[in-house]
Protein backbone atom coordinates (compact mmCIF):
# COMPACT_ATOMS: atom_id res chain seq x y z
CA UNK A 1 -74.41 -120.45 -62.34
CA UNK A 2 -74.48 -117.77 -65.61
CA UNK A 3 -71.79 -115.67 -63.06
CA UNK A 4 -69.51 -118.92 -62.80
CA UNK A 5 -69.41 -119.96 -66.27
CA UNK A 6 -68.56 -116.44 -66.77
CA UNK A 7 -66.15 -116.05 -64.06
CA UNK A 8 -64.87 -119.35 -65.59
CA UNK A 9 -64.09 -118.22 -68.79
CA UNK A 10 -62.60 -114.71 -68.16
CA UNK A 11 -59.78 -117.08 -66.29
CA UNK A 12 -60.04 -119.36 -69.46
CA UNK A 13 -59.26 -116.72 -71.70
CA UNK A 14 -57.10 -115.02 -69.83
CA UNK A 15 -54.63 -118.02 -68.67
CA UNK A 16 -54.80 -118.67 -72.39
CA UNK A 17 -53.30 -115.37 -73.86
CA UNK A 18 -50.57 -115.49 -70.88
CA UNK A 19 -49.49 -118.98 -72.21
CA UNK A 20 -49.12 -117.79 -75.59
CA UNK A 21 -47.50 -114.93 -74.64
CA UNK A 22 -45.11 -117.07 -72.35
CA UNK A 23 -44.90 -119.67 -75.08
CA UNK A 24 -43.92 -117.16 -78.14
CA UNK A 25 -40.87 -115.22 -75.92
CA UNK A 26 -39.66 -118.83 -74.92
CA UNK A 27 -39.36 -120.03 -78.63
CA UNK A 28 -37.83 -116.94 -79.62
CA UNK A 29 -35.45 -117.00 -77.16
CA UNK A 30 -32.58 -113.84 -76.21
CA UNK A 31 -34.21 -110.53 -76.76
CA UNK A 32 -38.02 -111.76 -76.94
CA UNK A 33 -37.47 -113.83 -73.76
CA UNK A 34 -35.38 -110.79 -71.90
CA UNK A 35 -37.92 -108.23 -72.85
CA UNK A 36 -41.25 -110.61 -71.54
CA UNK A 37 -38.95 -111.81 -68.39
CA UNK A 38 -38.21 -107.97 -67.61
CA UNK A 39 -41.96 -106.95 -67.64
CA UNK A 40 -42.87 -109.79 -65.37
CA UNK A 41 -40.17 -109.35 -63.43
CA UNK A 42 -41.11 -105.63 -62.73
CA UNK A 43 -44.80 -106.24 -62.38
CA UNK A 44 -44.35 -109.33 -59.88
CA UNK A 45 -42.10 -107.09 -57.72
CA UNK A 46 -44.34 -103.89 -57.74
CA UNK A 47 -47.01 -106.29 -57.11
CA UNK A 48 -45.10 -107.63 -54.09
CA UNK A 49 -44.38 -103.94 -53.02
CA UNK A 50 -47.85 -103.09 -53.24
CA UNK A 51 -49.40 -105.90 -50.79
CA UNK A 52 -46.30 -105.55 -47.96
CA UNK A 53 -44.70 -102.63 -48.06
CA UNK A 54 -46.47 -100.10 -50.35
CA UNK A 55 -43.71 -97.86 -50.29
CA UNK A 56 -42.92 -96.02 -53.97
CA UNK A 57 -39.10 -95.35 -52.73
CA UNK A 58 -36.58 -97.28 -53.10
CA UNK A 59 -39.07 -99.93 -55.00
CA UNK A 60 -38.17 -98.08 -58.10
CA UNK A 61 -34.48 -98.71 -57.65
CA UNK A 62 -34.96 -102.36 -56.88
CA UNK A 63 -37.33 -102.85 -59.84
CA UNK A 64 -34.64 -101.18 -62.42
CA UNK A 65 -31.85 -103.07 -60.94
CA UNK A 66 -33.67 -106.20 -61.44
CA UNK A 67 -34.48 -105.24 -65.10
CA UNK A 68 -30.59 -104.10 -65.96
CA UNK A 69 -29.66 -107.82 -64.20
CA UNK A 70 -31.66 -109.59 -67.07
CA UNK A 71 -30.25 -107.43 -69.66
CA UNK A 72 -26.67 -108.17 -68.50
CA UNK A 73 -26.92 -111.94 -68.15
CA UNK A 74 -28.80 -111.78 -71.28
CA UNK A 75 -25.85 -110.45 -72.96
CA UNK A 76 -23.29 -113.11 -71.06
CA UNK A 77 -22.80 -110.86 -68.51
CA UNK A 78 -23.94 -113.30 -65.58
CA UNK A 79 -21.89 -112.54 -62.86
CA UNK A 80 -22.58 -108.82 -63.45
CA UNK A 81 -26.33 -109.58 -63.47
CA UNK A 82 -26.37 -111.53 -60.38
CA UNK A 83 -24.04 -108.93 -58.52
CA UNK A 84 -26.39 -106.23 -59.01
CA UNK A 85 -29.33 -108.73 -57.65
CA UNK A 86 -26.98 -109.99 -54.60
CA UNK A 87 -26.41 -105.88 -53.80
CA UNK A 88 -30.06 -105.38 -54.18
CA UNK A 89 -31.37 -107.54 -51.92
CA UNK A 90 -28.68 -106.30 -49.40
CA UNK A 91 -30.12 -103.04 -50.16
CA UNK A 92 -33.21 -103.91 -49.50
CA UNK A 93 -32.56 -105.79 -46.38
CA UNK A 94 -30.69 -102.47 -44.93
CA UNK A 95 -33.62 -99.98 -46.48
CA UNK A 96 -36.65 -102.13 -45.00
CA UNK A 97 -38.25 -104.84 -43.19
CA UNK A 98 -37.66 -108.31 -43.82
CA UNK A 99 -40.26 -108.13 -46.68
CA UNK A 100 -38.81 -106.10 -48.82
CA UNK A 101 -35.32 -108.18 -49.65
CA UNK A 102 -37.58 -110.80 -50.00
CA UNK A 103 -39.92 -109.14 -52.37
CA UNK A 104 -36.37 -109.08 -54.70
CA UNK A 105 -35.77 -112.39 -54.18
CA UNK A 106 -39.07 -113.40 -55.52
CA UNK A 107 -39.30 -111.17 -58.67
CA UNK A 108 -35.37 -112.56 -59.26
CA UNK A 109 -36.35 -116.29 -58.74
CA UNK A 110 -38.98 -116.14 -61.50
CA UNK A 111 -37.18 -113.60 -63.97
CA UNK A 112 -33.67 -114.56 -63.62
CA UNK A 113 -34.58 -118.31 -62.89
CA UNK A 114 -36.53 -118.79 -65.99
CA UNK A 115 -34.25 -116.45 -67.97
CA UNK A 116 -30.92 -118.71 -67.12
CA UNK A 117 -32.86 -122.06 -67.46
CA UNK A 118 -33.65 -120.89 -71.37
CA UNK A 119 -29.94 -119.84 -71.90
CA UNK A 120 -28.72 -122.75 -70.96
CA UNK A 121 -26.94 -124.22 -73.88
CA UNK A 122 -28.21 -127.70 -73.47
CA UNK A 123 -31.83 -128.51 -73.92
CA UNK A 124 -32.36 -124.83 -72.00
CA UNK A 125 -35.87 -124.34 -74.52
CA UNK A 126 -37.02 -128.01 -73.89
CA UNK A 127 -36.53 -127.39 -70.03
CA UNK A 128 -38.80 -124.36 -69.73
CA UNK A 129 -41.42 -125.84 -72.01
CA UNK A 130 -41.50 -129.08 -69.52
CA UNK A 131 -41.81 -127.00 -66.60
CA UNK A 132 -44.40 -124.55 -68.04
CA UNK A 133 -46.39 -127.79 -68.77
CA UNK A 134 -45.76 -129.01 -65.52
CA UNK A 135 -47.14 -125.76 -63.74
CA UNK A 136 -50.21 -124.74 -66.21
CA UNK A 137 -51.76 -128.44 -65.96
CA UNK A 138 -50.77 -128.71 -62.02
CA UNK A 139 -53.01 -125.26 -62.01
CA UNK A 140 -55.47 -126.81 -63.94
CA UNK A 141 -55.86 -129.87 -62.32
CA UNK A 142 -56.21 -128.61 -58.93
CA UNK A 143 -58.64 -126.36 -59.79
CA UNK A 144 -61.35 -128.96 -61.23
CA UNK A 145 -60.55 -131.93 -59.06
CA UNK A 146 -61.06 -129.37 -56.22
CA UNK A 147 -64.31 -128.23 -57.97
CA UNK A 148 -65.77 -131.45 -58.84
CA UNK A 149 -64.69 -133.40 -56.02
CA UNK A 150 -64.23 -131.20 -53.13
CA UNK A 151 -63.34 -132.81 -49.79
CA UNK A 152 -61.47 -131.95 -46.99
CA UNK A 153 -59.41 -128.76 -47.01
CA UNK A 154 -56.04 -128.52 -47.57
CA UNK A 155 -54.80 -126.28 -45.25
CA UNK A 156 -57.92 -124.23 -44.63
CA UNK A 157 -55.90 -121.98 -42.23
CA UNK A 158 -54.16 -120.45 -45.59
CA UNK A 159 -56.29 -121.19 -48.08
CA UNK A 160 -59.72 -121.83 -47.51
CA UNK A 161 -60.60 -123.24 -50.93
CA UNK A 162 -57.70 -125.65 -51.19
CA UNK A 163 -58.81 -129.06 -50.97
CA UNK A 164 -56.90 -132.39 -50.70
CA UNK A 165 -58.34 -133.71 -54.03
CA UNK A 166 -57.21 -130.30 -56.09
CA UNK A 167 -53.91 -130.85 -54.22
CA UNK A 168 -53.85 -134.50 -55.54
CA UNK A 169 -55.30 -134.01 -58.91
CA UNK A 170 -52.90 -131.26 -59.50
CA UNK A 171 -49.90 -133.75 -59.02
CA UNK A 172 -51.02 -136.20 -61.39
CA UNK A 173 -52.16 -133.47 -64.18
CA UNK A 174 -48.82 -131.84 -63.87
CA UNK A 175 -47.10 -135.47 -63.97
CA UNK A 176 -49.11 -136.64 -66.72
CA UNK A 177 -49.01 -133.65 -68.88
CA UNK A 178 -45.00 -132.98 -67.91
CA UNK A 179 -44.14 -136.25 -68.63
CA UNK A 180 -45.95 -137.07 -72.18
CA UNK A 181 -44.41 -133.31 -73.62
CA UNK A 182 -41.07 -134.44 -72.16
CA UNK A 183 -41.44 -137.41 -74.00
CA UNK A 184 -42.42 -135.49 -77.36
CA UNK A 185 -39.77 -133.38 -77.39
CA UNK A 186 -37.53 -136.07 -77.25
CA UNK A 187 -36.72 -136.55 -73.34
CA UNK A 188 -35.84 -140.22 -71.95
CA UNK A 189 -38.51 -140.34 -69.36
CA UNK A 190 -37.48 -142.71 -66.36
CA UNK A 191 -37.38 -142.84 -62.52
CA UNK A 192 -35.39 -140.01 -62.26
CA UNK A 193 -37.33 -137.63 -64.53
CA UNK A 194 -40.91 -138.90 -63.08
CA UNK A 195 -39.23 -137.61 -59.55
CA UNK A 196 -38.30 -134.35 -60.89
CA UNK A 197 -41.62 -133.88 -62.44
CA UNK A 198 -43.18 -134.64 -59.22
CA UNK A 199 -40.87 -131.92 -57.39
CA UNK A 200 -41.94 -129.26 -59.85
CA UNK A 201 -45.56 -129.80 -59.98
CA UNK A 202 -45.32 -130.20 -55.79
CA UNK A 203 -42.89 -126.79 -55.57
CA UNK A 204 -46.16 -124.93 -57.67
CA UNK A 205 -48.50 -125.86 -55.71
CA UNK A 206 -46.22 -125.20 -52.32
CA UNK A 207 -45.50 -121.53 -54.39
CA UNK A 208 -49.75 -121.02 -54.45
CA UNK A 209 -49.86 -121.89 -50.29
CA UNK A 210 -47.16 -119.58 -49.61
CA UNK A 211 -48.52 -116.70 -51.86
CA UNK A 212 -51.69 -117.49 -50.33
CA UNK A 213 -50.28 -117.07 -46.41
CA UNK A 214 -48.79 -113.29 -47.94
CA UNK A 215 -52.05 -112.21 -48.58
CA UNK A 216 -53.84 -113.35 -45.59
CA UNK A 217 -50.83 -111.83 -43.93
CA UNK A 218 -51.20 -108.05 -45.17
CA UNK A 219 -55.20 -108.89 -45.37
CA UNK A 220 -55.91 -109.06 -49.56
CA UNK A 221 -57.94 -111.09 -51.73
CA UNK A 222 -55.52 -110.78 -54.30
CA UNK A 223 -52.68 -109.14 -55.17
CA UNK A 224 -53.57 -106.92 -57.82
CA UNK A 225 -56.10 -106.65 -60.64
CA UNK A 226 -54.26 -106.70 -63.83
CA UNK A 227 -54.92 -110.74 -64.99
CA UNK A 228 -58.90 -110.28 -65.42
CA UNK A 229 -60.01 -113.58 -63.42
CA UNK A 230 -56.99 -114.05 -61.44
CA UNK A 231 -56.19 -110.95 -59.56
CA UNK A 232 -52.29 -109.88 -60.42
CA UNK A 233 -49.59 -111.41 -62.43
CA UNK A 234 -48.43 -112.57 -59.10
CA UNK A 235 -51.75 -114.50 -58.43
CA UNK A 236 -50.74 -115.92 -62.00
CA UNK A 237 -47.18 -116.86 -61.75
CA UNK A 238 -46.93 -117.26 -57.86
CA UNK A 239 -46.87 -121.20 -58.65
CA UNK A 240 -44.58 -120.86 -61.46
CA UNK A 241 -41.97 -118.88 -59.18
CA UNK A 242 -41.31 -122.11 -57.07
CA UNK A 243 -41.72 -124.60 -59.61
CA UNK A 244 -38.85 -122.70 -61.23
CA UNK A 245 -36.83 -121.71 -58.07
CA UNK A 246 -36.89 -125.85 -58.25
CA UNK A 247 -35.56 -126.26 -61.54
CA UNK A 248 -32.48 -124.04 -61.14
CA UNK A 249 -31.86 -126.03 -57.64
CA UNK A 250 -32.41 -129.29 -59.14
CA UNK A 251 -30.54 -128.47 -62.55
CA UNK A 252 -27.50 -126.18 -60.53
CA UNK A 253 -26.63 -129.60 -58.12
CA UNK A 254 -27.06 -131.84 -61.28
CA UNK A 255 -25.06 -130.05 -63.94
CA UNK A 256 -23.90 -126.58 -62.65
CA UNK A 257 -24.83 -123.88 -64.96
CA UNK A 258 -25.75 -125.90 -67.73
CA UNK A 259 -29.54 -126.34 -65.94
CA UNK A 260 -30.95 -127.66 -69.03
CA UNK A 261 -29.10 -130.86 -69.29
CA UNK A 262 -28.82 -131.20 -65.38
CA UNK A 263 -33.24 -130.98 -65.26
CA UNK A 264 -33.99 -133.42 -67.42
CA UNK A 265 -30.64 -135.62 -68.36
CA UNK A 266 -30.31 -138.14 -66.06
């Protein structure tokens, strides 16, 4: 029990200074946003590079061009930025199994996803700030409704500790918790919104499965050790990839680019 509480509390602790990391460089905005996104973006994909490929070359090439693509569209260069991402993952898909184009599809989904959703010039802070909710109490949720209450497994085949009740009290923590800060900042909460709640709370958890079915691919408990209590950044954001991956598909066929206003307008 003492090595619980205290396995507890390193995750406590460190999910905490993530969040306010995450939190500061979303208020801020441009630069302060760019600069977090670019780290992430290079750790998730080394990450990635580590557990399937583990190949140094051309990672490095891959990692930079992701990093120049946020500075571009950071500066209003978008279709610049997203060239250099298209040509990567062709790149990568001519330099290396199917793994590694995919590996630059993931880092870009998060980084660039997450970087275009807080340019967007409508409501573009208020949208990342509802979907971080969304995500960090869907975590959250799962984790103690699958501690306290247990049950059947979720898919045991992927993820042995997954259980239906964490799957279900995820849902309603990231609905609940989306919802009432979408509502504080303003939001008109109906039908609609509930829905698209609902798809980015069920998109994190879908993002923990499949992160979950890598490693058990390529044989790892975790996908790095820099998060103390959670493994790698990956095991830390692998929710928050597909919860945003979401948001730019659900904002992109509402609004076009203006993904703000097309997440949570309706």
């Amino acid at each position: 029990m003492p090595a619980q509480r205290g396995e507890l509390l390193t995750r406590i602790v460190s999910a905490a200074i993530l969040a306010i990391v995450a939190l500061i460089a979303a208020v801020l905005g441009g630069g302060a946003t760019a600069f977090v996104l670019g780290i992430v973006t290079a750790i998730v994909h080394l990450e990635w590079v580590s557990l399937t490929d583990r190949s140094p070359w051309p990672t490095a090439v891959f990692t930079a061009g992701l990093v120049v693509a946020i500075s571009l569209i950071t500066f209003g260069a978008v279709t610049g930025g997203l060239t250099i991402v298209g040509l990567a993952v062709v790149a990568a898909g001519l330099t290396g199994s199917v793994w590694r184009p995919l590996g630059v599809i993931y880092a870009s989904v998060l980084g660039i996803g997450l970087l275009m959703l807080r340019l967007a010039p409508d409501q573009g802070l208020v949208a990342v700030l509802v979907l971080l909710t969304t995500v960090w109490a869907t975590d959250t949720g799962a984790f103690f409704a699958g501690r306290i209450v247990g049950g059947a497994k979720l898919w045991p085949m992927i993820s042995p500790n997954k259980t239906w009740a964490g799957a279900i009290g995820g849902l309603a923590a990231g609905l609940i918790c989306g919802l009432l800060v979408a509502d504080f900042l303003k939001v008109t909460v109906g039908v609609e919104l509930v829905a698209v709640v609902a798809a980015l709370s069920t998109a994190s958890q879908g993002g923990d499965l499949f992160e979950s079915w890598v490693k058990r691919r390529f044989g790892a408990k975790d996908a790095g050790q820099l998060v103390p209590g959670h493994g790698g950044l990956m095991d830390r954001v692998d929710g928050l990839t597909f919860a945003t991956g979401m948001a730019v598909i659900i904002g992109g066929l509402h609004a076009g680019p203006d993904l703000g206003r097309g997440l949570l307008q309706w």
